[in-house]
PDB file of N, CA and C in Angstrom:
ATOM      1  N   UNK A   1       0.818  -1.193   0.000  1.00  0.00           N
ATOM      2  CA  UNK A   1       0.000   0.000   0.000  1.00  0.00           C
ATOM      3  C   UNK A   1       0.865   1.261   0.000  1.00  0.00           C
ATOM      4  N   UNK A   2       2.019   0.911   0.512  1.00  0.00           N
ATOM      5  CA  UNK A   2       2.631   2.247   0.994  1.00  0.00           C
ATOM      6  C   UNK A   2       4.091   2.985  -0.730  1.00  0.00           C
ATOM      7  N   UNK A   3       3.725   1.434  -1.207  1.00  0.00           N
ATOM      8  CA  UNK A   3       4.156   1.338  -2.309  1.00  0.00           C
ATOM      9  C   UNK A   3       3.535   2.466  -3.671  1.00  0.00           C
ATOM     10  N   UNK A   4       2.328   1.690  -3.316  1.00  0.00           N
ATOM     11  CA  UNK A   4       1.202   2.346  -4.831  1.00  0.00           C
ATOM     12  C   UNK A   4       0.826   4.085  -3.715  1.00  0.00           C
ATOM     13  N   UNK A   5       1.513   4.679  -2.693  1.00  0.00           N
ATOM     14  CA  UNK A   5       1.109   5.864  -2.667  1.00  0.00           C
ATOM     15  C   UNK A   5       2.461   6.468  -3.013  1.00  0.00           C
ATOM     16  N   UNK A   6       3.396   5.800  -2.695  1.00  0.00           N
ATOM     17  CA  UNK A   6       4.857   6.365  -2.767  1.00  0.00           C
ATOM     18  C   UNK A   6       4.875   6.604  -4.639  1.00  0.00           C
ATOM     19  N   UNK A   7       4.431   5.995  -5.718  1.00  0.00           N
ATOM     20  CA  UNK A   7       4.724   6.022  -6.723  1.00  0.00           C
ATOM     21  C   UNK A   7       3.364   6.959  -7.050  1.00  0.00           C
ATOM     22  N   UNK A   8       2.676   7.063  -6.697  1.00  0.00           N
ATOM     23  CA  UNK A   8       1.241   8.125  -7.434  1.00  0.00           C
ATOM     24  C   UNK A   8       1.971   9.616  -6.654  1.00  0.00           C
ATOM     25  N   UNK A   9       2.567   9.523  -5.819  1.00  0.00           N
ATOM     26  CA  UNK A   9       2.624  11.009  -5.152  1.00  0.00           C
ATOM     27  C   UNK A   9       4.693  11.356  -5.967  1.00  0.00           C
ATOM     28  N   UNK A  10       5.474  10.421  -6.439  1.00  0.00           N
ATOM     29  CA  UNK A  10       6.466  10.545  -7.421  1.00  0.00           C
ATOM     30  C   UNK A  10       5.303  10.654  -8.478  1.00  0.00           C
ATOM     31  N   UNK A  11       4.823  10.034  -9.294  1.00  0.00           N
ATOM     32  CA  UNK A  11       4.272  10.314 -10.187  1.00  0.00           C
ATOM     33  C   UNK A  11       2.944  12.544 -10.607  1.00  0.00           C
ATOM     34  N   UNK A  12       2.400  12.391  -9.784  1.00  0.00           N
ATOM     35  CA  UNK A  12       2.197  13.741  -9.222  1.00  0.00           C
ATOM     36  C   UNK A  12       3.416  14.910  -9.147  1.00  0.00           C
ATOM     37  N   UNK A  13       4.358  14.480  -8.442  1.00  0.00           N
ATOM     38  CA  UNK A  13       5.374  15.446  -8.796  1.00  0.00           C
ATOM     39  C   UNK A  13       6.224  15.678  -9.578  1.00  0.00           C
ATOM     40  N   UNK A  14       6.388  14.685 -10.846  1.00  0.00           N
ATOM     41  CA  UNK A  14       7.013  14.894 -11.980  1.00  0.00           C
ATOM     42  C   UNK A  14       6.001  15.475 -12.738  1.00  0.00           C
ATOM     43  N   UNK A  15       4.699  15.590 -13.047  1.00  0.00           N
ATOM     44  CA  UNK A  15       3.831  16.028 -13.908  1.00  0.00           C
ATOM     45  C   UNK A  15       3.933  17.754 -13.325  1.00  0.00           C
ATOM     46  N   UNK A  16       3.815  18.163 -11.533  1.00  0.00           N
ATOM     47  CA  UNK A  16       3.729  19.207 -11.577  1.00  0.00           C
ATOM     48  C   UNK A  16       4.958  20.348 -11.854  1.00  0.00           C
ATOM     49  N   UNK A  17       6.112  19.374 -11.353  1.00  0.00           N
ATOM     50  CA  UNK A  17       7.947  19.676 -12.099  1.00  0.00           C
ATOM     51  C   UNK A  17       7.602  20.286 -13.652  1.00  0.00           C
ATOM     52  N   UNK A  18       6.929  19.161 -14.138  1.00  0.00           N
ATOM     53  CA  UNK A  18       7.173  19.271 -16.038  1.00  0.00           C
ATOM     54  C   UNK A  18       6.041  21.097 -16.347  1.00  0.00           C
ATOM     55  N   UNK A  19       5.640  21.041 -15.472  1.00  0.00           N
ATOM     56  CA  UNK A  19       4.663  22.441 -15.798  1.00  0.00           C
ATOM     57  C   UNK A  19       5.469  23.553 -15.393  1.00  0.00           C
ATOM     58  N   UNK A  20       5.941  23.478 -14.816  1.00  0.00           N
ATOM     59  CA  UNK A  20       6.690  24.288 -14.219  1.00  0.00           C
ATOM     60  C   UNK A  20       7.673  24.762 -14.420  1.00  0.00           C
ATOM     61  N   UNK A  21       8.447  23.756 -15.392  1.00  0.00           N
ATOM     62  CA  UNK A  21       9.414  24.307 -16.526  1.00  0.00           C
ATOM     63  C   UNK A  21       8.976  24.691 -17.709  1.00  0.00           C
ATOM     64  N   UNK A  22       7.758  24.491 -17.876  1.00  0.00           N
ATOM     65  CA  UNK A  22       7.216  25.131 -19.401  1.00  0.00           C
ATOM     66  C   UNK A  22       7.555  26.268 -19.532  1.00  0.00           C
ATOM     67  N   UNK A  23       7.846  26.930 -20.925  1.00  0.00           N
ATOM     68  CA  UNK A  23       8.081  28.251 -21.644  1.00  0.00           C
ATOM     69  C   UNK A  23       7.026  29.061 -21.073  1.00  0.00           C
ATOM     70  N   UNK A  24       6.947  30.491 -20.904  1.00  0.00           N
ATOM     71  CA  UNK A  24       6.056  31.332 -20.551  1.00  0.00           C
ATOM     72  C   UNK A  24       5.842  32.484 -21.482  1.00  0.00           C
ATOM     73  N   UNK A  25       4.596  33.286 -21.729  1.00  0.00           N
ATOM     74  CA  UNK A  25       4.177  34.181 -22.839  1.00  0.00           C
ATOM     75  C   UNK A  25       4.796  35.112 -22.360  1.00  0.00           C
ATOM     76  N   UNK A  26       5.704  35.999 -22.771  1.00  0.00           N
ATOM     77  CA  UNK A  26       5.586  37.675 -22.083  1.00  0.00           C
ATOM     78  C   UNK A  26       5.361  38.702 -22.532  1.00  0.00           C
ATOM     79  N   UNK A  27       5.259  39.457 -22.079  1.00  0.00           N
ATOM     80  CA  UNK A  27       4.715  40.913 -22.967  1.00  0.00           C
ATOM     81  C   UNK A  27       6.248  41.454 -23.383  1.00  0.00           C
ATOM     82  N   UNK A  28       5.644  42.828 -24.385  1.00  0.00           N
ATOM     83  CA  UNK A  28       6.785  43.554 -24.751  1.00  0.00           C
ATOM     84  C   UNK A  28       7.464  43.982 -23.920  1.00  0.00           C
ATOM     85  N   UNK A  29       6.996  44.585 -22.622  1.00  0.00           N
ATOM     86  CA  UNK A  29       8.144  45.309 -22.078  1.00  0.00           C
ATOM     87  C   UNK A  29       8.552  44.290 -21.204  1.00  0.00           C
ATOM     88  N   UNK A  30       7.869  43.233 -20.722  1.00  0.00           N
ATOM     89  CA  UNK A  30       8.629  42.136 -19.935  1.00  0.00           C
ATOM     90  C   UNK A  30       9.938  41.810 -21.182  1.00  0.00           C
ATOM     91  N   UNK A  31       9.468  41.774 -21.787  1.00  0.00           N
ATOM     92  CA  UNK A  31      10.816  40.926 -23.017  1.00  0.00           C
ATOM     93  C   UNK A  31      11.827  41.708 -22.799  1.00  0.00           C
ATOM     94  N   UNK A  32      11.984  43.245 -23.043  1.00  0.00           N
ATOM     95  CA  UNK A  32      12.923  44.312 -22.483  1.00  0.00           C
ATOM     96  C   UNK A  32      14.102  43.535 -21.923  1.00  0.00           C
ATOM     97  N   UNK A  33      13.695  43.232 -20.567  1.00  0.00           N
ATOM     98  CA  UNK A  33      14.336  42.739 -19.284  1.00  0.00           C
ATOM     99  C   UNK A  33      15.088  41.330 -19.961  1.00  0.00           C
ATOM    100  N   UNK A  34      14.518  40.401 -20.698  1.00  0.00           N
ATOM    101  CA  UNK A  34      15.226  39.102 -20.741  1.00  0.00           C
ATOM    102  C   UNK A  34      16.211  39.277 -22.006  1.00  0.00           C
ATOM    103  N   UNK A  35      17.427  37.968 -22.264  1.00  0.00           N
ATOM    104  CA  UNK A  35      18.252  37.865 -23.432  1.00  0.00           C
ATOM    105  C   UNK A  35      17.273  36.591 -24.148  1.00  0.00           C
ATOM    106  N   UNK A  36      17.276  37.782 -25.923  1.00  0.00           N
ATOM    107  CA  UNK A  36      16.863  37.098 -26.762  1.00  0.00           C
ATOM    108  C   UNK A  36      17.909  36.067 -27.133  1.00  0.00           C
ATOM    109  N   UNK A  37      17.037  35.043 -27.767  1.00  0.00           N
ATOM    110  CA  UNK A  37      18.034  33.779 -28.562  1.00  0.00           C
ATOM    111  C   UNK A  37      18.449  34.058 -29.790  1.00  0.00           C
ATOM    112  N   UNK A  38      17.557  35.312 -30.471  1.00  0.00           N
ATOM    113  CA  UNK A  38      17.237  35.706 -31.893  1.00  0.00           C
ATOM    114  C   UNK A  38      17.351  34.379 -32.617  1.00  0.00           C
ATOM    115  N   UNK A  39      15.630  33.989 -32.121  1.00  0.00           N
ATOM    116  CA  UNK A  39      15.314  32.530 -32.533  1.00  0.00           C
ATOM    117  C   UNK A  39      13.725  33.133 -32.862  1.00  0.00           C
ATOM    118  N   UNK A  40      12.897  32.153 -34.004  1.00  0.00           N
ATOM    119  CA  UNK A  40      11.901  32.327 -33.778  1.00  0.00           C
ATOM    120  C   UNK A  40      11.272  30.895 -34.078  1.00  0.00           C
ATOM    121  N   UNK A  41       9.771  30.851 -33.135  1.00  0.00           N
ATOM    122  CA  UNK A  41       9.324  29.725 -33.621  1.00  0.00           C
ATOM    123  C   UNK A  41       7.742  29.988 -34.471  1.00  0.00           C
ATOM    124  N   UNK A  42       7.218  28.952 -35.013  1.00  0.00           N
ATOM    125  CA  UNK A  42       5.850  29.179 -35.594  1.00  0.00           C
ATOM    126  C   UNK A  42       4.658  28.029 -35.081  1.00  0.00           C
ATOM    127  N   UNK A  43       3.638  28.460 -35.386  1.00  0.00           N
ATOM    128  CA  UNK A  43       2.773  27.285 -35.398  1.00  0.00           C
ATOM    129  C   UNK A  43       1.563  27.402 -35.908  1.00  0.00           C
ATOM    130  N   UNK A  44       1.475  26.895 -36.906  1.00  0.00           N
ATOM    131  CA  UNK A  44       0.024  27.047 -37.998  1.00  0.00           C
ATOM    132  C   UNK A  44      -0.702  25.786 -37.834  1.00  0.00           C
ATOM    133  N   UNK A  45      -2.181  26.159 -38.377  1.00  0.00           N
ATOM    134  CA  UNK A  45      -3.080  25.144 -38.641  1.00  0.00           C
ATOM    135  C   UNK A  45      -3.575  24.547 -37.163  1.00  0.00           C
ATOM    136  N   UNK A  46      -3.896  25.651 -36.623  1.00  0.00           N
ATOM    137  CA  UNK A  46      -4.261  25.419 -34.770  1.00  0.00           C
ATOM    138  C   UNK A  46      -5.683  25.458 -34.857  1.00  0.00           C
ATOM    139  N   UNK A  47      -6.356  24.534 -34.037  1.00  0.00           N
ATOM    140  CA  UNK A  47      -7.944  24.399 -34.368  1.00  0.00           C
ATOM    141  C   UNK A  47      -8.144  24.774 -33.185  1.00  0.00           C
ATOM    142  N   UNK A  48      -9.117  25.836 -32.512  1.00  0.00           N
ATOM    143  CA  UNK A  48      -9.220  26.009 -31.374  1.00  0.00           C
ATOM    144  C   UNK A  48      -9.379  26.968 -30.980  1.00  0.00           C
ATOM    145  N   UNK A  49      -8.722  27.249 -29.379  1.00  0.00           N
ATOM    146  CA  UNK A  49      -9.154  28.823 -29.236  1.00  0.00           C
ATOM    147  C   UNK A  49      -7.334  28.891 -28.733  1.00  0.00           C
ATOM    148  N   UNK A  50      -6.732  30.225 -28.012  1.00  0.00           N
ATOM    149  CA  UNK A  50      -5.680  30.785 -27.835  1.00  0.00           C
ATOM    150  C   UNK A  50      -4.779  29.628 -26.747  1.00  0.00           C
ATOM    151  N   UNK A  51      -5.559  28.988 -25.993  1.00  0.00           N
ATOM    152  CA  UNK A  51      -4.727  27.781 -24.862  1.00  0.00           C
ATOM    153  C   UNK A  51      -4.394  27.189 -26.030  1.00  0.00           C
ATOM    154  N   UNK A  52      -4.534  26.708 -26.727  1.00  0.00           N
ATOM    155  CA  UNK A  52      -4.058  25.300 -27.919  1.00  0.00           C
ATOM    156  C   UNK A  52      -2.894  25.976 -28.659  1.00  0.00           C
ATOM    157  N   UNK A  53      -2.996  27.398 -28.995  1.00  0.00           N
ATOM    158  CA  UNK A  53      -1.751  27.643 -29.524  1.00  0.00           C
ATOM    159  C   UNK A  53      -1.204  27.993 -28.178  1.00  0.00           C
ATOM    160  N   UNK A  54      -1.152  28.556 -27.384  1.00  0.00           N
ATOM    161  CA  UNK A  54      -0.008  28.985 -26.354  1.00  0.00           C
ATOM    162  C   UNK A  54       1.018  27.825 -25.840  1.00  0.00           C
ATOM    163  N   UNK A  55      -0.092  26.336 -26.062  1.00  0.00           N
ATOM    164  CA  UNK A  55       0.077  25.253 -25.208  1.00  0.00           C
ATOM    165  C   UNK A  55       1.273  24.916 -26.358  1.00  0.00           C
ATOM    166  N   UNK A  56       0.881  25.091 -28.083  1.00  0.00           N
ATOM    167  CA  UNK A  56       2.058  24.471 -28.684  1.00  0.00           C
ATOM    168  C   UNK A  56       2.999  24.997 -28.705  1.00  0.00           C
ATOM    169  N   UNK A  57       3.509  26.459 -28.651  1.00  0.00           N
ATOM    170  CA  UNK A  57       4.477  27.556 -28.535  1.00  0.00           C
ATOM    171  C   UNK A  57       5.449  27.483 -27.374  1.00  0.00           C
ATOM    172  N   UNK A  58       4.700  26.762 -26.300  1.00  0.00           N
ATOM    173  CA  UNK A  58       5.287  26.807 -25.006  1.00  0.00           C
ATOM    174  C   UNK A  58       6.010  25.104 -25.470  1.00  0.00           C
ATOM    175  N   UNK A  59       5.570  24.561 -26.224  1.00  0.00           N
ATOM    176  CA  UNK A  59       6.196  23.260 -26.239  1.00  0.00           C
ATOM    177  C   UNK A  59       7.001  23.161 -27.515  1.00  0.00           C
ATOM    178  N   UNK A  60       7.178  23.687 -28.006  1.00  0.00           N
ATOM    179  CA  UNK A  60       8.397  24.328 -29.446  1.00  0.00           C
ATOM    180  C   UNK A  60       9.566  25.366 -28.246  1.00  0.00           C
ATOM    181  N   UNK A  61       8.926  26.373 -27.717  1.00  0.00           N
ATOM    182  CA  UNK A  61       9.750  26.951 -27.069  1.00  0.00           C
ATOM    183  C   UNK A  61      10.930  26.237 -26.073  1.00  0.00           C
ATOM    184  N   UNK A  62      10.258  25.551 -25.403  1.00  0.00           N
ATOM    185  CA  UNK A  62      11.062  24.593 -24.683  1.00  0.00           C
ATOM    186  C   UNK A  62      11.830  23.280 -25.562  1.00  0.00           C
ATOM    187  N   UNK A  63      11.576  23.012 -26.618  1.00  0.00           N
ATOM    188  CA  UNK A  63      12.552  22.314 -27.419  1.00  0.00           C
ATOM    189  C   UNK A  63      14.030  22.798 -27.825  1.00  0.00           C
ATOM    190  N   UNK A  64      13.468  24.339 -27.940  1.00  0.00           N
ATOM    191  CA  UNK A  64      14.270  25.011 -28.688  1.00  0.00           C
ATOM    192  C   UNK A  64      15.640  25.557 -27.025  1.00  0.00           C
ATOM    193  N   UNK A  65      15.096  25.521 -26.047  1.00  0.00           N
ATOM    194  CA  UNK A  65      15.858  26.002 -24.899  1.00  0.00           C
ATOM    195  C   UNK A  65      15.402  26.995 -24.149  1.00  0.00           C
ATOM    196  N   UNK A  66      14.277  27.364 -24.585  1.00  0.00           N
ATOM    197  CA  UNK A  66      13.832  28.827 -24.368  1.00  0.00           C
ATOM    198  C   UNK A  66      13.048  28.593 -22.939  1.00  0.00           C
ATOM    199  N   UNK A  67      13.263  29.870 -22.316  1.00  0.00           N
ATOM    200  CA  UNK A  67      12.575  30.079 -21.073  1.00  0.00           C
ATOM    201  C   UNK A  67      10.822  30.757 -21.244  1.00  0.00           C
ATOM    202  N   UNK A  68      11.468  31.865 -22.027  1.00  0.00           N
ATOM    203  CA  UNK A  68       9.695  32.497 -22.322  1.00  0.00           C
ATOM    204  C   UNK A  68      10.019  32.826 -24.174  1.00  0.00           C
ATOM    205  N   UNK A  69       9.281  33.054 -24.141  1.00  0.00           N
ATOM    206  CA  UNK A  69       8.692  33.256 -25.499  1.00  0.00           C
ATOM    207  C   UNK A  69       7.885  34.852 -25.665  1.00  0.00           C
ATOM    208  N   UNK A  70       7.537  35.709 -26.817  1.00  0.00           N
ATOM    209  CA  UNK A  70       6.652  36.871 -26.997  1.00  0.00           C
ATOM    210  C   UNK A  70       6.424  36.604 -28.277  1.00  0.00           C
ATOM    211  N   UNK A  71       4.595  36.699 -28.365  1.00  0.00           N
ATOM    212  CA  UNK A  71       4.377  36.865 -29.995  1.00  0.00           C
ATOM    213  C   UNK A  71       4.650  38.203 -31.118  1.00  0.00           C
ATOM    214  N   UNK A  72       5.112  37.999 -31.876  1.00  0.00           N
ATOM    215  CA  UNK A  72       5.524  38.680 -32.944  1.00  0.00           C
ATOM    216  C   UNK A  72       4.166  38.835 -34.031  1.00  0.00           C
ATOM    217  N   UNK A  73       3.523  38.022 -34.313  1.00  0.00           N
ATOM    218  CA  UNK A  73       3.115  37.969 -35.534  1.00  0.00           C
ATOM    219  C   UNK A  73       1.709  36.768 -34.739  1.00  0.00           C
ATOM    220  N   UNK A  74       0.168  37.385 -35.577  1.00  0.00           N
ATOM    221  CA  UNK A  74      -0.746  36.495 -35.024  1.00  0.00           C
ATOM    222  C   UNK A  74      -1.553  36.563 -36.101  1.00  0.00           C
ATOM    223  N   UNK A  75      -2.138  35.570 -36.531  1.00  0.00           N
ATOM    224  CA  UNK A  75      -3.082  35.622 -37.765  1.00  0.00           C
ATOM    225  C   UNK A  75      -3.941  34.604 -37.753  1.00  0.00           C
ATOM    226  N   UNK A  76      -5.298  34.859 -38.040  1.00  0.00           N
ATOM    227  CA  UNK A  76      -6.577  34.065 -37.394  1.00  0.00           C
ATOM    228  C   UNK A  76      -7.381  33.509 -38.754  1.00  0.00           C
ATOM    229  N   UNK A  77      -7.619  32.817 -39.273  1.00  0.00           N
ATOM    230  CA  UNK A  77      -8.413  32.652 -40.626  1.00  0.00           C
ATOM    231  C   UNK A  77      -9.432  31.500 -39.967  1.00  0.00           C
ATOM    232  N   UNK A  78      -9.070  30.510 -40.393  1.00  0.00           N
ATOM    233  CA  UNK A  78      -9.859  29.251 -39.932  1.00  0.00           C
ATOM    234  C   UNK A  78      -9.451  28.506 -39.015  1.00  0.00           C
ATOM    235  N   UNK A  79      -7.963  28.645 -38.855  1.00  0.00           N
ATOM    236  CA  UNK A  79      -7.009  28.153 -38.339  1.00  0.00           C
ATOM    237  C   UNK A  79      -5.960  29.449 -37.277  1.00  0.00           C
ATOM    238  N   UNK A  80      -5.413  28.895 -36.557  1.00  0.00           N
ATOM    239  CA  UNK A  80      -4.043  30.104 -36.370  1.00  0.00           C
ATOM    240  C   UNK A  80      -3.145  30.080 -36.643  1.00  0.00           C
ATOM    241  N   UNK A  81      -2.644  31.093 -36.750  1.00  0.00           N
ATOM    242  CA  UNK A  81      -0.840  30.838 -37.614  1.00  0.00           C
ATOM    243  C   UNK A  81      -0.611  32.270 -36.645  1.00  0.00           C
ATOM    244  N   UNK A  82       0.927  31.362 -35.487  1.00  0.00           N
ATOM    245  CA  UNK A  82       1.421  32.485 -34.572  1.00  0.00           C
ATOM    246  C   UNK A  82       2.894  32.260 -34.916  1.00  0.00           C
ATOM    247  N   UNK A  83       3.690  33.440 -35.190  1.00  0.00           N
ATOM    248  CA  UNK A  83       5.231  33.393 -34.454  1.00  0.00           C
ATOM    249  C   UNK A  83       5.680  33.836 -33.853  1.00  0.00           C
ATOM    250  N   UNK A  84       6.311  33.522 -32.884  1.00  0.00           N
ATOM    251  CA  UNK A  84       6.887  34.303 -31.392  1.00  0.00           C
ATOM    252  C   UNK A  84       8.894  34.071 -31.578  1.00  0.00           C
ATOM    253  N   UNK A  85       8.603  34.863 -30.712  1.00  0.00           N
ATOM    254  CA  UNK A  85      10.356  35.187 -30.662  1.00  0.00           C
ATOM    255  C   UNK A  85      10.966  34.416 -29.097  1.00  0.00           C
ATOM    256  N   UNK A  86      12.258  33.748 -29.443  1.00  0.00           N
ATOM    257  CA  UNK A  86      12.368  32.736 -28.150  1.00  0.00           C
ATOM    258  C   UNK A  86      13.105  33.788 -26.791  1.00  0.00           C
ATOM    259  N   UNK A  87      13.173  33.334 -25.852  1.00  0.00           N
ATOM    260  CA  UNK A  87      14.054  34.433 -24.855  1.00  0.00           C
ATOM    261  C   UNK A  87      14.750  33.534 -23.741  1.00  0.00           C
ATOM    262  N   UNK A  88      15.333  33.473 -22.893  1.00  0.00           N
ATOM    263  CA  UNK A  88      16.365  32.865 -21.686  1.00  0.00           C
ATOM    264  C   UNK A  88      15.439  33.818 -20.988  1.00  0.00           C
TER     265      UNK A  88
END
């Protein structure tokens, strides 16, 4: 018993670890303050509303090394098509 709580409460804290390192949105003048990567990432063909792209940006961002991220460029048709700029 003490088994299956010891591994759900490790399990629990790697999921809330992994959030916690995710990339974060920032504004312009927050960006000011951080060093750019002079990196950018994209992500088109997003079905949804603004969490679905933030959620993929934040997960490109963090591939790429990036701490936060700021959008550059946002365009809405049927789909979204965002590019943001990476930051430390």
């Amino acid at each position: 018993m003490k088994t299956k709580l010891a591994i759900a409460v490790l399990g629990l804290a790697s999921v809330l670890s992994f959030g916690a390192s995710a990339a974060s949105l920032v504004s312009n003048q927050q960006a000011e303050q951080l060093q750019s990567l002079n990196q950018t990432i994209s992500v088109s063909g997003v079905d949804g509303d603004q969490t679905n792209v933030r959620q993929e940006l934040s997960q490109k961002a963090d591939a790429q090394g990036a701490n936060h991220y700021r959008i550059i460029e946002s365009n809405r048709g049927d789909t979204f098509h965002v590019t943001a700029e990476l930051y430390k």
